[in-house]
N, C-alpha and C. Protein backbone atom coordinates (compact mmCIF):
# COMPACT_ATOMS: atom_id res chain seq x y z
N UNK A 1 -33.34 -1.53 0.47
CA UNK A 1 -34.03 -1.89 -0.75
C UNK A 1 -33.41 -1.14 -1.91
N UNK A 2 -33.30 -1.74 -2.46
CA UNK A 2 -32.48 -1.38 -3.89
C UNK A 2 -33.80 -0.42 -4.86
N UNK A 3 -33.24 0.78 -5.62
CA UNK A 3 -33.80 1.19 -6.57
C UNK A 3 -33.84 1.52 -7.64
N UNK A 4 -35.17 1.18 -8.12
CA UNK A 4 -34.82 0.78 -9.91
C UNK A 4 -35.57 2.09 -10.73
N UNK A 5 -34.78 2.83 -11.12
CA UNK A 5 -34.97 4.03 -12.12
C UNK A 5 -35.95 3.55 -12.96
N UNK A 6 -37.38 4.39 -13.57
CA UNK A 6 -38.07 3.73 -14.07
C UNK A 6 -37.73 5.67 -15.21
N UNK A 7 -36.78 5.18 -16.63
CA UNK A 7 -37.23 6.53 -17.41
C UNK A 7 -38.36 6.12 -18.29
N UNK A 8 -38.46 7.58 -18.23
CA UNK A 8 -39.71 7.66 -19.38
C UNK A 8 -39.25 7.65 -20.67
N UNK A 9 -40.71 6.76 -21.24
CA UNK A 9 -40.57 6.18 -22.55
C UNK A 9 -40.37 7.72 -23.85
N UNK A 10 -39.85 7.28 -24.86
CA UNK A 10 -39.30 8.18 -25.59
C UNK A 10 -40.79 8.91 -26.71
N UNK A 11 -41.81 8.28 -26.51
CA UNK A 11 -43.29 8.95 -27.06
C UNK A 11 -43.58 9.54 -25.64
N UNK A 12 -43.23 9.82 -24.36
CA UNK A 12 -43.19 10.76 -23.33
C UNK A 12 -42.28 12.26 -23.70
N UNK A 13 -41.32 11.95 -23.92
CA UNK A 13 -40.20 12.92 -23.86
C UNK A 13 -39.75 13.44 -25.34
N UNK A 14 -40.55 12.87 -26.38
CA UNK A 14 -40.26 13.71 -28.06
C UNK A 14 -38.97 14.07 -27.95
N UNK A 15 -38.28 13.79 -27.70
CA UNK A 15 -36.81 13.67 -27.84
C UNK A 15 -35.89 12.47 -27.78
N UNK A 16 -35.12 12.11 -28.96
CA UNK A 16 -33.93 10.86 -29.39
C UNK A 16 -33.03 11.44 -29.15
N UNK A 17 -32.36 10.88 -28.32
CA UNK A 17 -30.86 10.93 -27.48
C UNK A 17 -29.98 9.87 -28.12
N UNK A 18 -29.18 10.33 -28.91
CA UNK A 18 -28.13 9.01 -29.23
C UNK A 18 -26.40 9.21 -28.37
N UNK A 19 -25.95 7.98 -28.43
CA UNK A 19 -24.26 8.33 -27.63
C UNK A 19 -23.91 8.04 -28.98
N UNK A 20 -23.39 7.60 -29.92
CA UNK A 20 -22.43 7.48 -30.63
C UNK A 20 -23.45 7.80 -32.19
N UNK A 21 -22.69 7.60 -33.71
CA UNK A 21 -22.95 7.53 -34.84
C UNK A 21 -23.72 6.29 -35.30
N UNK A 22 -22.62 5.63 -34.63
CA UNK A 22 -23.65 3.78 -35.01
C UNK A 22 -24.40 3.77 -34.42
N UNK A 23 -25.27 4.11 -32.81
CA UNK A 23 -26.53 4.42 -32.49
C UNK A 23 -27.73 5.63 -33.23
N UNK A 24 -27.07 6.33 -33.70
CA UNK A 24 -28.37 6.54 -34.56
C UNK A 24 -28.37 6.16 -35.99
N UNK A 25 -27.26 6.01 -36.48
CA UNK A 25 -27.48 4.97 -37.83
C UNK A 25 -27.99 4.22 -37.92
N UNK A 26 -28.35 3.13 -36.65
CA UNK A 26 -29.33 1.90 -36.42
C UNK A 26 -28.71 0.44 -36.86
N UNK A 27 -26.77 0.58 -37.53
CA UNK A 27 -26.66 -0.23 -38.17
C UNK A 27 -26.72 -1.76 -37.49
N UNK A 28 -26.67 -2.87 -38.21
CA UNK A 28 -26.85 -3.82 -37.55
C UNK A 28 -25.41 -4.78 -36.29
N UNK A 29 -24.58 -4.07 -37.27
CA UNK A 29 -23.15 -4.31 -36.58
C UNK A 29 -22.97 -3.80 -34.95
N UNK A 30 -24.20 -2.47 -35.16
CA UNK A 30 -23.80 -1.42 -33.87
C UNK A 30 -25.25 -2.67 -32.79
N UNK A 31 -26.08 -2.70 -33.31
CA UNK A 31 -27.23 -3.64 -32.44
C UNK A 31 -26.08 -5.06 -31.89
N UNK A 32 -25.73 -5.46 -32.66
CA UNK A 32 -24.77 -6.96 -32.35
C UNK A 32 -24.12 -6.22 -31.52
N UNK A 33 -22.99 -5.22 -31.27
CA UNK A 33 -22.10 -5.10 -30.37
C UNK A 33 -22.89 -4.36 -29.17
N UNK A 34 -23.99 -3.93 -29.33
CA UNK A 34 -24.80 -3.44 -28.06
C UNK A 34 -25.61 -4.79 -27.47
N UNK A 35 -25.90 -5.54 -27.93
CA UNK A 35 -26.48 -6.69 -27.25
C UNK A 35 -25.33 -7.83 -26.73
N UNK A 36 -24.05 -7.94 -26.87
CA UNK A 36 -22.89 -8.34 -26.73
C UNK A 36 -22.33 -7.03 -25.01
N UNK A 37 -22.60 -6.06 -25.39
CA UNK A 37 -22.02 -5.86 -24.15
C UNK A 37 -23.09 -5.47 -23.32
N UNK A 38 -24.40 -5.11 -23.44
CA UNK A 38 -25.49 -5.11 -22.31
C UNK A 38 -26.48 -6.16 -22.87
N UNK A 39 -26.42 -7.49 -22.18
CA UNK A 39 -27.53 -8.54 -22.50
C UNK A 39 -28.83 -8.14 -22.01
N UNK A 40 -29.84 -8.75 -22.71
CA UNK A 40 -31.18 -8.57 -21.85
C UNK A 40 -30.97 -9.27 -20.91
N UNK A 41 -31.45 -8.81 -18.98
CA UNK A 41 -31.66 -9.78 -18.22
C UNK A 41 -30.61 -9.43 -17.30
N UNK A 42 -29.22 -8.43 -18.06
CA UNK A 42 -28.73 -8.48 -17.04
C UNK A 42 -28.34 -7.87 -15.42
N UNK A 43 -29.52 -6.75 -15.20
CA UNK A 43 -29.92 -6.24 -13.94
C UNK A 43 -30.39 -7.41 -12.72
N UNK A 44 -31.07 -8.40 -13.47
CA UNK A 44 -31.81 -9.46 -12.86
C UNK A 44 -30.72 -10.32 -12.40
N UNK A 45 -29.60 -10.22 -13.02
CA UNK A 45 -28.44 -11.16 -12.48
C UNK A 45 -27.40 -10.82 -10.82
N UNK A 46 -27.68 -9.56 -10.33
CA UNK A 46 -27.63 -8.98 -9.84
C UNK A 46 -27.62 -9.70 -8.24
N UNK A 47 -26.87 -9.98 -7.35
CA UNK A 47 -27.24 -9.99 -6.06
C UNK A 47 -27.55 -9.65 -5.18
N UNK A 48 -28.67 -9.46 -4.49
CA UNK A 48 -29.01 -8.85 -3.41
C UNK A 48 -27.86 -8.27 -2.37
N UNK A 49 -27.41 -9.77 -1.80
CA UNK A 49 -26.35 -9.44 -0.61
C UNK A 49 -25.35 -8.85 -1.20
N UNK A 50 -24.86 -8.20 -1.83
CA UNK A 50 -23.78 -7.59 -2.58
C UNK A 50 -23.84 -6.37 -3.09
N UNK A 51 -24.29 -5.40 -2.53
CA UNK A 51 -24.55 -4.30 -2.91
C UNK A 51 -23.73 -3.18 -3.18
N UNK A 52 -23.66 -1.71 -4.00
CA UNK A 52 -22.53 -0.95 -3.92
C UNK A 52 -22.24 -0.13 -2.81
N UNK A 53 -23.45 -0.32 -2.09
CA UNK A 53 -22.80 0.53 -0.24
C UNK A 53 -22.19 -0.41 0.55
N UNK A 54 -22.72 -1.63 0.60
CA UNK A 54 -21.66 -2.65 1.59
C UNK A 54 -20.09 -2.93 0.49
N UNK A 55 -20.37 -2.60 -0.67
CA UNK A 55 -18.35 -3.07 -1.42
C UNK A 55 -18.02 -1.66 -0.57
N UNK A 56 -18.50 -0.35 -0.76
CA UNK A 56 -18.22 0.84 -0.59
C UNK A 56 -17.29 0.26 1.24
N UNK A 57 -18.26 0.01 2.01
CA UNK A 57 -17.94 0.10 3.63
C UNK A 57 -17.25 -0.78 3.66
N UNK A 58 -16.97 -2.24 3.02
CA UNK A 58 -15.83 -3.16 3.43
C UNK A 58 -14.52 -2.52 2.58
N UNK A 59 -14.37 -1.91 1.61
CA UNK A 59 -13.40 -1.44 1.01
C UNK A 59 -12.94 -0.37 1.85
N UNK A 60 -13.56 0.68 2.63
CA UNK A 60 -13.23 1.69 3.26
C UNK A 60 -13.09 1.02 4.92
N UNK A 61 -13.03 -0.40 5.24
CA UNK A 61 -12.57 -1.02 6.54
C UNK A 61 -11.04 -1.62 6.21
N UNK A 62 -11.08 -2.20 4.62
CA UNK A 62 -9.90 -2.57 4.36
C UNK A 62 -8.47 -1.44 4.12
N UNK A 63 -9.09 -0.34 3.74
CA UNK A 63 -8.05 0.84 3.83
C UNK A 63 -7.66 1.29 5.62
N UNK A 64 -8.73 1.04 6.06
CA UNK A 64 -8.46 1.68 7.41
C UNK A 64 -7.55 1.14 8.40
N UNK A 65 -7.77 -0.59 8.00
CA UNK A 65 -6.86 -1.62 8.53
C UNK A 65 -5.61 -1.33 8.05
N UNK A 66 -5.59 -1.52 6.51
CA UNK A 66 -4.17 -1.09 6.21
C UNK A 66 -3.39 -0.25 6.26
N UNK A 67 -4.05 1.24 6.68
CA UNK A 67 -3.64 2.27 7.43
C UNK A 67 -3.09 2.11 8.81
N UNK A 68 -3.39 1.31 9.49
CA UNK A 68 -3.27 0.77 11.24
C UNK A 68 -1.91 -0.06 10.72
N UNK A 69 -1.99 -0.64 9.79
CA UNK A 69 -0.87 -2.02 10.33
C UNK A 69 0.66 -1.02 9.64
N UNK A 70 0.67 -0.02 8.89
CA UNK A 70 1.55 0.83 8.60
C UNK A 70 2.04 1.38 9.44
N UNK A 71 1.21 2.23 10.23
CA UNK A 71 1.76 3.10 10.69
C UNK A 71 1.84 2.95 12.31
N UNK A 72 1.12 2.10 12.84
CA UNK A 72 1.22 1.51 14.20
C UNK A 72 3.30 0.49 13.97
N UNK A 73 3.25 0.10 12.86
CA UNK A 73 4.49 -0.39 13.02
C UNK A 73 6.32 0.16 13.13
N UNK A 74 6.25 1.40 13.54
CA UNK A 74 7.36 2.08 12.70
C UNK A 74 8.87 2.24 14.25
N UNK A 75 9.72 1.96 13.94
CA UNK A 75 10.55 1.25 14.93
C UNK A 75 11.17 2.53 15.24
N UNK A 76 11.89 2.51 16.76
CA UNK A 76 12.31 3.63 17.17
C UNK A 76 13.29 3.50 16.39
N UNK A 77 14.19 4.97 16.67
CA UNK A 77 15.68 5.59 16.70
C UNK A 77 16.26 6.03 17.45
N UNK A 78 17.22 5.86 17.88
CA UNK A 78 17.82 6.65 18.73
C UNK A 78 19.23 7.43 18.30
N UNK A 79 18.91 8.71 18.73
CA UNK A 79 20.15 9.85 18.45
C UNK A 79 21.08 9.23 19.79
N UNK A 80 22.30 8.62 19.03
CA UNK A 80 23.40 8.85 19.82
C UNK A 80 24.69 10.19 19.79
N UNK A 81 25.02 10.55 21.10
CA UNK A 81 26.23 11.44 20.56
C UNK A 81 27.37 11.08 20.39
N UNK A 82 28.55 11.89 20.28
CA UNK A 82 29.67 11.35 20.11
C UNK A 82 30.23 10.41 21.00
N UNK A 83 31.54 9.38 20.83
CA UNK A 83 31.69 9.15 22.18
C UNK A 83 32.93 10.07 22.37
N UNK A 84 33.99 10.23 21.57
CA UNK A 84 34.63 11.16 22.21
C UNK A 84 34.23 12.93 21.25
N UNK A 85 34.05 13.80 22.18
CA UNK A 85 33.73 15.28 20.88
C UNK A 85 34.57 15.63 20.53
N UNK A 86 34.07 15.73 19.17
CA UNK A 86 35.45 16.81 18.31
C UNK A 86 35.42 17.98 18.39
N UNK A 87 36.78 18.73 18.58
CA UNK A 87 36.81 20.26 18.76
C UNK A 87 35.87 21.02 18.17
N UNK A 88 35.85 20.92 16.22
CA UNK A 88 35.41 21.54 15.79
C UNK A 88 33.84 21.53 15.17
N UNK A 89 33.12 20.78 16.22
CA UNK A 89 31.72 20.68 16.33
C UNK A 89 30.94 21.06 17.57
N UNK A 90 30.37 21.80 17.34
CA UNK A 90 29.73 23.12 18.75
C UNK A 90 27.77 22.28 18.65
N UNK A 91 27.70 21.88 19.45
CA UNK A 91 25.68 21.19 19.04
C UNK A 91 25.10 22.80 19.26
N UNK A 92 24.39 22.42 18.17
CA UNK A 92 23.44 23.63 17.59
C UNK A 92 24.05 24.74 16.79
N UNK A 93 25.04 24.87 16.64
CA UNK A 93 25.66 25.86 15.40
C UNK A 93 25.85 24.96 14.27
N UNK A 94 25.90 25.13 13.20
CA UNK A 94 26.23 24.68 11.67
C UNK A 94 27.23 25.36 11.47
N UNK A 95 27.95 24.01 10.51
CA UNK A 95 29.12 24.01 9.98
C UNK A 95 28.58 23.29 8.34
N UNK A 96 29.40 24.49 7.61
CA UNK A 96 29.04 24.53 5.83
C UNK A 96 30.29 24.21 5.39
N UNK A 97 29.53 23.46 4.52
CA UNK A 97 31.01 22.33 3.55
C UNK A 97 30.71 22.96 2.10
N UNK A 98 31.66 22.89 1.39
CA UNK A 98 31.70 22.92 0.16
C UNK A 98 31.64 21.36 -0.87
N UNK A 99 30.83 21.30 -1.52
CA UNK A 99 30.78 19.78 -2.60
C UNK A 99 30.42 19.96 -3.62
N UNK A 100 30.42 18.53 -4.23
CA UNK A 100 29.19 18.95 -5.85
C UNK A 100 28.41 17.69 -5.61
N UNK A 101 27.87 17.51 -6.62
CA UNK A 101 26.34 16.44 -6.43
C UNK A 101 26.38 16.18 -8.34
N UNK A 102 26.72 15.15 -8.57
CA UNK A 102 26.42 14.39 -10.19
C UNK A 102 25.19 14.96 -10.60
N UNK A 103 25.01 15.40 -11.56
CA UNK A 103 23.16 15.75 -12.52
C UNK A 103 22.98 14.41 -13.10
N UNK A 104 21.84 14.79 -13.14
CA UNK A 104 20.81 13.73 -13.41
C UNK A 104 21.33 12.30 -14.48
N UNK A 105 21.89 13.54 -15.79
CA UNK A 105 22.00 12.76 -16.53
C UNK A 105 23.55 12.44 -16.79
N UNK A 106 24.43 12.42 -15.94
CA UNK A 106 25.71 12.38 -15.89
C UNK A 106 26.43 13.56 -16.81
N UNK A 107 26.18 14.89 -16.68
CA UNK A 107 26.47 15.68 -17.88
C UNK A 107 27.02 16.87 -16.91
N UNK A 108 28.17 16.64 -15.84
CA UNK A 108 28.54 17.56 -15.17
C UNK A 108 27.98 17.47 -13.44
N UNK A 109 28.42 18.40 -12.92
CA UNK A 109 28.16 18.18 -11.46
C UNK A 109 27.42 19.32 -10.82
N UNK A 110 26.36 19.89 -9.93
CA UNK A 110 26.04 20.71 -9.18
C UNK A 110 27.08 20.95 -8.23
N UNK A 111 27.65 22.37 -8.04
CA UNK A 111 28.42 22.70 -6.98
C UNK A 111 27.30 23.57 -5.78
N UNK A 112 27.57 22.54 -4.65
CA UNK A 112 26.67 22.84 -3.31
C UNK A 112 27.63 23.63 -2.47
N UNK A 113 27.03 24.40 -1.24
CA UNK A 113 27.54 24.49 -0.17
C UNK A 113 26.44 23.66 1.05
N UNK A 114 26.92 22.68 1.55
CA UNK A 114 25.94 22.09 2.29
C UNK A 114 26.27 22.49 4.36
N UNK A 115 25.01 22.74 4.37
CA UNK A 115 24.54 22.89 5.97
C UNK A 115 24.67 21.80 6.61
N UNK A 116 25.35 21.64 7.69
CA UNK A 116 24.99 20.59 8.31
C UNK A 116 25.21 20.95 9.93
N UNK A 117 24.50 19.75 10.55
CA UNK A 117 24.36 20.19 12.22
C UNK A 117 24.74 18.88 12.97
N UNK A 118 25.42 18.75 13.87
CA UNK A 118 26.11 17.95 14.27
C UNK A 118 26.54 16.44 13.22
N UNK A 119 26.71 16.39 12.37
CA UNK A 119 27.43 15.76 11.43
C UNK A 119 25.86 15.28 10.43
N UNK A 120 24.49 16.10 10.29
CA UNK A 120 23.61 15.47 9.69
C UNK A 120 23.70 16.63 8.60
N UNK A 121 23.52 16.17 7.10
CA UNK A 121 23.23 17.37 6.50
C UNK A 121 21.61 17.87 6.54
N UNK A 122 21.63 19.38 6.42
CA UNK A 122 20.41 19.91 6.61
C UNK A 122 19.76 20.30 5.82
N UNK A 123 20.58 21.43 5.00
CA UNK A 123 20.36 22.23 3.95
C UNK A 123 21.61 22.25 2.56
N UNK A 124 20.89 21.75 1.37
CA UNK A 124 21.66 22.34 0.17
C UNK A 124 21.38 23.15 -0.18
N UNK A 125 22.46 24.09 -1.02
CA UNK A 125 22.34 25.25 -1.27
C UNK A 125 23.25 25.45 -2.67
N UNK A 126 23.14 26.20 -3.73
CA UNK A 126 24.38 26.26 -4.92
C UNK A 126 24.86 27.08 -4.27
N UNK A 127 26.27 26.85 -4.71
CA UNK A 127 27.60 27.93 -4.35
C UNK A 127 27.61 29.27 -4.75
N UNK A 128 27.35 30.18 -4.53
CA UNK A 128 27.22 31.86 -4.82
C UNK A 128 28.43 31.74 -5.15
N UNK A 129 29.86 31.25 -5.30
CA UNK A 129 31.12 31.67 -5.68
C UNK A 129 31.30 31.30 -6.92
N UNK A 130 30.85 29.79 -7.12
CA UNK A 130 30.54 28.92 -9.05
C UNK A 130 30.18 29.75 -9.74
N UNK A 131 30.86 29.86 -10.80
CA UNK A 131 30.40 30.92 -11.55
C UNK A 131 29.27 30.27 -12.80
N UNK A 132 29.05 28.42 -13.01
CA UNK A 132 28.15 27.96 -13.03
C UNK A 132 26.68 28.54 -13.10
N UNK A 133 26.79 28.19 -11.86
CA UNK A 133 25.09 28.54 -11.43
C UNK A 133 24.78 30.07 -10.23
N UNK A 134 25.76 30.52 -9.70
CA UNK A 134 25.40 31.69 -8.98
C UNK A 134 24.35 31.39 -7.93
N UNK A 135 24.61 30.66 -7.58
CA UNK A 135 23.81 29.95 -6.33
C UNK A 135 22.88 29.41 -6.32
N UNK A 136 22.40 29.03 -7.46
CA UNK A 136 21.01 28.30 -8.01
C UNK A 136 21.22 26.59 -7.30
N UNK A 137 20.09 26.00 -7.41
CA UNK A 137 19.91 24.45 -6.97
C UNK A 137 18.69 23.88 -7.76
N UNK A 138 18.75 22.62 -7.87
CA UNK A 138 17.70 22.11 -8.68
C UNK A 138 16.37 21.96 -7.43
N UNK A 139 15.21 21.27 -7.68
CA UNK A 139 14.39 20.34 -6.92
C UNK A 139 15.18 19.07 -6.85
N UNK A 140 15.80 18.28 -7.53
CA UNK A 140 16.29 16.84 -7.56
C UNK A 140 17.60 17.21 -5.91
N UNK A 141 18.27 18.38 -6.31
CA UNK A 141 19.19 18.66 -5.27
C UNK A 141 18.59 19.00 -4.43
N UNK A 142 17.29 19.47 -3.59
CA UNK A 142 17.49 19.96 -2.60
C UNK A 142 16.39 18.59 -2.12
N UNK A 143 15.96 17.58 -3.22
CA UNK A 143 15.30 16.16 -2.70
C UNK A 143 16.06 15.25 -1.76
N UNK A 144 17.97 15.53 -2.37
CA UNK A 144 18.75 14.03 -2.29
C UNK A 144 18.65 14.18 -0.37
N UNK A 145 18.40 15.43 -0.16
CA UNK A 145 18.74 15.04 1.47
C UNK A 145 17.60 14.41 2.47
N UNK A 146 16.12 14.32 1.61
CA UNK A 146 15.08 13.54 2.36
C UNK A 146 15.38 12.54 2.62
């Protein structure tokens, strides 16, 4: 059952509450645009079967579904290894490269030393040797490898 706030009348409560200037000015412009956006009658228009706890529970079934069909869908991978190994890759030790990485706004390059483990990169890092940046890295650089 639905419930209907009953406030008390304003010769109860000796106190005028206004929201805006044109509500207590009383002007007639401000009455026209208050009867324009709350009509009399319109609580009564209202549907029963439609309430804000059943939008609430079908909206929170429709997230839950769409949560299921995401993430129930996500396709394997498979790590292959080499087919023939190269000498100078040992699995589980890292091997560090030297590079740079373009900025943002095409205004020069980040010089990295990048981590990597069997040919994936892992970790960027700025070059402690650049005399640039002294080993500094942005957030954008240490994003590009997600």
């Amino acid at each position: 059952m639905k419930r209907k706030w009953h406030h008390p009348t304003e010769e109860e409560t000796s106190r005028i509450h206004w929201r805006s200037l044109g509500e207590l000015e009383g002007s007639g412009e401000f009455k026209g645009w208050l009867e324009r956006e709350f009509p009399q009658g319109a609580q009564e228009l209202e549907l029963d079967e439609t309430s804000r706890r059943s939008f609430v529970k079908l909206m929170g079934a429709s997230t839950a579904l769409a949560g299921f069909g995401v993430a129930c869908s996500r396709p394997l991978e498979h790590l292959v290894p080499y087919n023939e190994h190269v000498e100078w890759v040992i699995p589980g030790k890292a091997l560090y490269y030297s590079t740079a990485k373009p900025r943002l706004g095409g205004l020069g390059c980040d010089p990295l030393v990048v981590t990597t483990h069997e040919g994936r990169p892992t970790k960027l890092d700025g070059n402690r040797l650049h005399p640039a940046v002294s080993g500094g890295s942005t957030a954008f650089t240490q994003a590009a490898i997600l």
